[in-house]
PDB file of N, CA and C in Angstrom:
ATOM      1  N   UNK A   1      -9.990  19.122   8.383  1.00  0.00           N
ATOM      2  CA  UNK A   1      -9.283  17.867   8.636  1.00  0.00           C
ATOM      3  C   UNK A   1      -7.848  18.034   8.128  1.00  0.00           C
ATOM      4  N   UNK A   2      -7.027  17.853   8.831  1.00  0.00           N
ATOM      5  CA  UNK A   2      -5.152  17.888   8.542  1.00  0.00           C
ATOM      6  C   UNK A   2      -5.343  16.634   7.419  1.00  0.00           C
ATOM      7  N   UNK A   3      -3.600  17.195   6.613  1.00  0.00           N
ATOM      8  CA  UNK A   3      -3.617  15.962   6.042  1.00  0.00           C
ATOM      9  C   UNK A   3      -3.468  14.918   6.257  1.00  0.00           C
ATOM     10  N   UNK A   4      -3.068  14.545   7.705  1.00  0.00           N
ATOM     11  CA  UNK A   4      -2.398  13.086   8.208  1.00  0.00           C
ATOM     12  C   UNK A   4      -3.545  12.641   8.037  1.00  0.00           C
ATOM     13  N   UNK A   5      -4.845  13.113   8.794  1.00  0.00           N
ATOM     14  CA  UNK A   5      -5.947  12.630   9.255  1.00  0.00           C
ATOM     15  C   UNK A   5      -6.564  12.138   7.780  1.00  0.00           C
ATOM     16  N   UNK A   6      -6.447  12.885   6.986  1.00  0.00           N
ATOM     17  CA  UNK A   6      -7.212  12.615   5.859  1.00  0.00           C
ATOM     18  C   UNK A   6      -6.434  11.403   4.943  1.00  0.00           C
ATOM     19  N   UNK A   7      -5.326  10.957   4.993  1.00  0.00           N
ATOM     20  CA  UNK A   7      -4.919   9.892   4.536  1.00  0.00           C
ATOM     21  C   UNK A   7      -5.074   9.145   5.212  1.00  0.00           C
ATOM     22  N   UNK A   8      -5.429   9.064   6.508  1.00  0.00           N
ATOM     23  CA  UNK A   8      -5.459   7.863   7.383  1.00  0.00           C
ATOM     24  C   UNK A   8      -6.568   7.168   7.194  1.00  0.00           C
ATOM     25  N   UNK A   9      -8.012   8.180   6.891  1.00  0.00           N
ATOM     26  CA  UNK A   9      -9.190   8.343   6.568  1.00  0.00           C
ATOM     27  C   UNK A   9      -9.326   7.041   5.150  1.00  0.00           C
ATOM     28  N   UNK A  10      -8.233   7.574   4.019  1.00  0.00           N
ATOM     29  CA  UNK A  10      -7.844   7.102   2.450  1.00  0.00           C
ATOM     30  C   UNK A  10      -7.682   5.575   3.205  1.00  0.00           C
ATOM     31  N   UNK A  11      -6.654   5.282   4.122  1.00  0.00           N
ATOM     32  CA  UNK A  11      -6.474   4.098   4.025  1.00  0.00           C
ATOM     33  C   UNK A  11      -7.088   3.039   4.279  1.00  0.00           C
ATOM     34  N   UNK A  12      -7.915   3.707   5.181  1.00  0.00           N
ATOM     35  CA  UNK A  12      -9.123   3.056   6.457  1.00  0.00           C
ATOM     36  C   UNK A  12      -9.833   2.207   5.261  1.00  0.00           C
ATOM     37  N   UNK A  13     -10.437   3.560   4.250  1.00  0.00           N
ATOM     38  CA  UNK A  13     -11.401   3.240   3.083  1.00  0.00           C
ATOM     39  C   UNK A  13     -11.181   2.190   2.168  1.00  0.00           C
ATOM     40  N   UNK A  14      -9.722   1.970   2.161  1.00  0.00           N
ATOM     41  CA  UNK A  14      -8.872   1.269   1.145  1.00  0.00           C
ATOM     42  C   UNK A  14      -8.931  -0.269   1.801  1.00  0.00           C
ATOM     43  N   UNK A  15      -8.644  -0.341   3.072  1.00  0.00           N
ATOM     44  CA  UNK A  15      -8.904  -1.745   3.568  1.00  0.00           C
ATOM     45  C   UNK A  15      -9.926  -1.753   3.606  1.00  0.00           C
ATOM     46  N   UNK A  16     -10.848  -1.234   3.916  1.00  0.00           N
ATOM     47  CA  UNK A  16     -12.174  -1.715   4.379  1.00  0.00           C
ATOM     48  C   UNK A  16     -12.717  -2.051   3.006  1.00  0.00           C
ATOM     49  N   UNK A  17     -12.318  -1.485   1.120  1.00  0.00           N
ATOM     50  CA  UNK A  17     -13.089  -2.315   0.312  1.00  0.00           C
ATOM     51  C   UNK A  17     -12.245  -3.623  -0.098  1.00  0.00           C
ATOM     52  N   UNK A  18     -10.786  -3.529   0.500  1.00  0.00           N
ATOM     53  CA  UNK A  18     -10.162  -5.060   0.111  1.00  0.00           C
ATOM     54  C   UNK A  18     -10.944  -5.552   1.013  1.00  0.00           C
ATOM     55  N   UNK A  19     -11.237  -5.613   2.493  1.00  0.00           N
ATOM     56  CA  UNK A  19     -11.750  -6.737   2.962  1.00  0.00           C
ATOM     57  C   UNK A  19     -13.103  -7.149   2.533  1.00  0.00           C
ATOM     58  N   UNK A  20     -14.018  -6.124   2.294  1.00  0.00           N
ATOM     59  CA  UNK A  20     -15.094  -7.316   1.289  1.00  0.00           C
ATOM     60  C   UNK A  20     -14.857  -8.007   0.328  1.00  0.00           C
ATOM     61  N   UNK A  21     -13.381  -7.941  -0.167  1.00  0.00           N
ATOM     62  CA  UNK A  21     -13.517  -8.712  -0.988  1.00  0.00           C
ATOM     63  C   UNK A  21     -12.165  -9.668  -0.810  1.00  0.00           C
ATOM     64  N   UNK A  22     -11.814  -9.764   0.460  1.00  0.00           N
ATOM     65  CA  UNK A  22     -11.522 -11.047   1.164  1.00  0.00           C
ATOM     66  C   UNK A  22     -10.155 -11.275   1.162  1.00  0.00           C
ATOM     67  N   UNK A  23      -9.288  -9.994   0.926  1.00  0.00           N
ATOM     68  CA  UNK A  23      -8.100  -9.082   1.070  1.00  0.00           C
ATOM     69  C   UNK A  23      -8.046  -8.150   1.989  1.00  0.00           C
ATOM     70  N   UNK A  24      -6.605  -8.938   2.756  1.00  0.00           N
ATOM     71  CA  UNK A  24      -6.120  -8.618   4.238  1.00  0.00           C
ATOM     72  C   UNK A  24      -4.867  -7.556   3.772  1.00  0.00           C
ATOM     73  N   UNK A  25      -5.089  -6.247   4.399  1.00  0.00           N
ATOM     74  CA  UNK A  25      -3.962  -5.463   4.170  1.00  0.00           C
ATOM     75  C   UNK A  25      -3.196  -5.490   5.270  1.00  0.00           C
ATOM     76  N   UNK A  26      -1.545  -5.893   5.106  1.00  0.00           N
ATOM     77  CA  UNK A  26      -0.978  -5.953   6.133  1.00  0.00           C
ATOM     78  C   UNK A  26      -0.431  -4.568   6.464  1.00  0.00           C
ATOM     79  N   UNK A  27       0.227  -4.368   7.516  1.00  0.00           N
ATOM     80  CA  UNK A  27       0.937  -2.990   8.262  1.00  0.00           C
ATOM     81  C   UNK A  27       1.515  -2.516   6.799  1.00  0.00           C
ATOM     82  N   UNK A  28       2.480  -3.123   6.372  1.00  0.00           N
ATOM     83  CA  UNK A  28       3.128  -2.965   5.260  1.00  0.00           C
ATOM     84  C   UNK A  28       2.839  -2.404   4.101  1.00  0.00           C
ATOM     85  N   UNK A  29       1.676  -3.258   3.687  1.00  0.00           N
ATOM     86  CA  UNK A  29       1.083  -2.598   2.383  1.00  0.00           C
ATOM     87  C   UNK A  29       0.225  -1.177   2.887  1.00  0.00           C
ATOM     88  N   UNK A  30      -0.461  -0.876   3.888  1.00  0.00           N
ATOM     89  CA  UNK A  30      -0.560  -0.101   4.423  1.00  0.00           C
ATOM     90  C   UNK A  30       0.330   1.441   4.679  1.00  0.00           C
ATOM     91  N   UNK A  31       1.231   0.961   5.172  1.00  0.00           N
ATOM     92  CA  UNK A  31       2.501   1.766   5.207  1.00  0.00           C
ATOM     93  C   UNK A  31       2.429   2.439   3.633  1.00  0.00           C
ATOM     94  N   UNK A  32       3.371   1.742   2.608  1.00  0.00           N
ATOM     95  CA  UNK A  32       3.136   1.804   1.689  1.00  0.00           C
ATOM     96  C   UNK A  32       2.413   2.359   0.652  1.00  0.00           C
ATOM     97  N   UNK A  33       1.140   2.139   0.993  1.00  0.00           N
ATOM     98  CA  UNK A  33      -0.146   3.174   0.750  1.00  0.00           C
ATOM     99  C   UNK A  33      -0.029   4.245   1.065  1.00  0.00           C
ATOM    100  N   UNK A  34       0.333   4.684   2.298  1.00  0.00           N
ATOM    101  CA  UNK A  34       0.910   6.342   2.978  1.00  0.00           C
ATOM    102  C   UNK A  34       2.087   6.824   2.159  1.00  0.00           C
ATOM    103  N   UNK A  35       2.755   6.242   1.978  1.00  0.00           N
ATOM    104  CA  UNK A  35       4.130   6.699   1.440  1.00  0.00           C
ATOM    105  C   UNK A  35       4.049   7.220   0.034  1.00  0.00           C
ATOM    106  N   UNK A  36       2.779   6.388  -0.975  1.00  0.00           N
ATOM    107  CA  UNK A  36       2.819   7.186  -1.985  1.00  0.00           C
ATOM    108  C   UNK A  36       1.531   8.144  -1.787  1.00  0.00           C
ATOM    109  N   UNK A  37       0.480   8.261  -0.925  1.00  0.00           N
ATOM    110  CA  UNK A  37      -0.227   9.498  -1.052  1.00  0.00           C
ATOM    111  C   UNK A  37       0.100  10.706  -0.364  1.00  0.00           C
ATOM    112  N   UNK A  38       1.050  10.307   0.224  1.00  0.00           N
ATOM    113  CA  UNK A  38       1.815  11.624   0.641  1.00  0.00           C
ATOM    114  C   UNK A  38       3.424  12.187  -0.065  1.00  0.00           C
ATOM    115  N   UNK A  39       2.953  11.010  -1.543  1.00  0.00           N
ATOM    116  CA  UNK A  39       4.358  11.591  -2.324  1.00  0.00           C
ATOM    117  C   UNK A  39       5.644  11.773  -1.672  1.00  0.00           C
ATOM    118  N   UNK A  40       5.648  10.298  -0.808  1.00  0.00           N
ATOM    119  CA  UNK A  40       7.138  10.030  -0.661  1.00  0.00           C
ATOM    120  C   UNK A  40       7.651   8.889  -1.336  1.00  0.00           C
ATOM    121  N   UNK A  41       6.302   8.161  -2.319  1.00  0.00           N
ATOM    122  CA  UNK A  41       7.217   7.267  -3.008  1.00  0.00           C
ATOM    123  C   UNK A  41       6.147   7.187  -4.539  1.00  0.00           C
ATOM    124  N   UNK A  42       5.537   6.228  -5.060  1.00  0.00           N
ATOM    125  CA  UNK A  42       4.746   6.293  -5.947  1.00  0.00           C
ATOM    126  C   UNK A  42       4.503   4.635  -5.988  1.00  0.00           C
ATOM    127  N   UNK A  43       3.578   4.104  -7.334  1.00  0.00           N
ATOM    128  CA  UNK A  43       2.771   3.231  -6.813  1.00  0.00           C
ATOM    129  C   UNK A  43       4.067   2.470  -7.677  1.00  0.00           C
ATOM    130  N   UNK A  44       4.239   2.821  -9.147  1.00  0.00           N
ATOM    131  CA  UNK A  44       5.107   2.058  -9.478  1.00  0.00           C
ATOM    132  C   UNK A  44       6.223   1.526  -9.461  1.00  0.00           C
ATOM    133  N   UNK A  45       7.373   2.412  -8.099  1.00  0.00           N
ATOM    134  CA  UNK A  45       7.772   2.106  -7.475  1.00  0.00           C
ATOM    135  C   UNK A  45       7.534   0.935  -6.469  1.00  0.00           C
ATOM    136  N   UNK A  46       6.490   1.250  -5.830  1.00  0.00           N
ATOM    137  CA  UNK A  46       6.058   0.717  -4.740  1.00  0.00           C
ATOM    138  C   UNK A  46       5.735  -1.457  -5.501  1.00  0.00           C
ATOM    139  N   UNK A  47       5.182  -1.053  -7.198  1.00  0.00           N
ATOM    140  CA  UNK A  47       4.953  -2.692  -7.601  1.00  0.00           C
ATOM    141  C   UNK A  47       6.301  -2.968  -8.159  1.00  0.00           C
ATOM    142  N   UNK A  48       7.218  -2.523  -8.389  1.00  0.00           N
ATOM    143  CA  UNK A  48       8.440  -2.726  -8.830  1.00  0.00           C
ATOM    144  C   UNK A  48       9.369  -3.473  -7.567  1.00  0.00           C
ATOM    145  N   UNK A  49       9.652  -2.981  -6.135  1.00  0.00           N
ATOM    146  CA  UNK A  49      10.029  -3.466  -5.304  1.00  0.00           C
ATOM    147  C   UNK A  49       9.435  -4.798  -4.842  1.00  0.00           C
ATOM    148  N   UNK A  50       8.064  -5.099  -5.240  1.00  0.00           N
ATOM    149  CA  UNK A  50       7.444  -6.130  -5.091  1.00  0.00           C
ATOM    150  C   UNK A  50       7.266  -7.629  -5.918  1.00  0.00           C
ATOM    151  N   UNK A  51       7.270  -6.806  -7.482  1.00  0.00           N
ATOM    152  CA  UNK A  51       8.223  -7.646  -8.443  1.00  0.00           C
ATOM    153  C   UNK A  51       9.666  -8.103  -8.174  1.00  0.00           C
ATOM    154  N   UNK A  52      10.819  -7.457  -7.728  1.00  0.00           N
ATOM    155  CA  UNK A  52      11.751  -7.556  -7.545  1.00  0.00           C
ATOM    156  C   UNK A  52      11.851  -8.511  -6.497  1.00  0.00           C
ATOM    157  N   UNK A  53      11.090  -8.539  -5.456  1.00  0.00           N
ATOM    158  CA  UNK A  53      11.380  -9.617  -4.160  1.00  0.00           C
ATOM    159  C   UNK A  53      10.849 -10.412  -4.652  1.00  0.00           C
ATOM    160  N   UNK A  54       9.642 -10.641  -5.248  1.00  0.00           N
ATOM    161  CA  UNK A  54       9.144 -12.087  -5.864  1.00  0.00           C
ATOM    162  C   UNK A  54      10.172 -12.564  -6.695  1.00  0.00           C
ATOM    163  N   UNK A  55      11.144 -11.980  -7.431  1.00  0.00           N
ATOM    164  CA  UNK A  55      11.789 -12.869  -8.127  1.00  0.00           C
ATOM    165  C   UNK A  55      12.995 -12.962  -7.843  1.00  0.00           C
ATOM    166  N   UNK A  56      13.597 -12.593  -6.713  1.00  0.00           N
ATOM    167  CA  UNK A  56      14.366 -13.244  -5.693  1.00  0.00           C
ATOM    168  C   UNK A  56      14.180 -14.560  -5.356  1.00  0.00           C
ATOM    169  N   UNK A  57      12.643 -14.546  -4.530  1.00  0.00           N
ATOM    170  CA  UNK A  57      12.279 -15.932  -4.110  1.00  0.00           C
ATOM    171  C   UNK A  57      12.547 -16.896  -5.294  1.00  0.00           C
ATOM    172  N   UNK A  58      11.591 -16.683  -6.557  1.00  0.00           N
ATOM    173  CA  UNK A  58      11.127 -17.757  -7.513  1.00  0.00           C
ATOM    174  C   UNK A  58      11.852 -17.630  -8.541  1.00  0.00           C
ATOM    175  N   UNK A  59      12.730 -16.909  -8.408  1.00  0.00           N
ATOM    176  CA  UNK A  59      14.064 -16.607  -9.379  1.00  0.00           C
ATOM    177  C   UNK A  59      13.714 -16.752 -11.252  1.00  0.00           C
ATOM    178  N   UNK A  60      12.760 -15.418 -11.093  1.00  0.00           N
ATOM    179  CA  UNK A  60      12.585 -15.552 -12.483  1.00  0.00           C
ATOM    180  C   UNK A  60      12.998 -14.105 -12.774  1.00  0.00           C
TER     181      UNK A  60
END
């Protein structure tokens, strides 16, 4: 199995246990997910940009 295939495989797995538990992964977070298992970005990056827009909105 290539590696594309096999992260695609990672992600499949990854939504499929948020949705039992009633967590919708969008394109995005998805995306995202690829980007750090193929070490083009990392996770704490990835919650840092997410912190950062939340407190844009709610300005804390």
């Amino acid at each position: 199995m290539n590696k594309f295939k096999e992260i695609d495989e990672k992600v499949k797995q990854i939504n499929g246990s948020m949705a039992q538990e009633g967590m919708v992964l969008t394109k995005e977070i998805k995306e995202n997910i690829k980007k750090c298992l193929m070490g083009q970005s990392t996770t704490e990056k990835e919650c840092q940009k997410v912190i950062e827009r939340y407190k844009k909105i709610y300005g804390r």
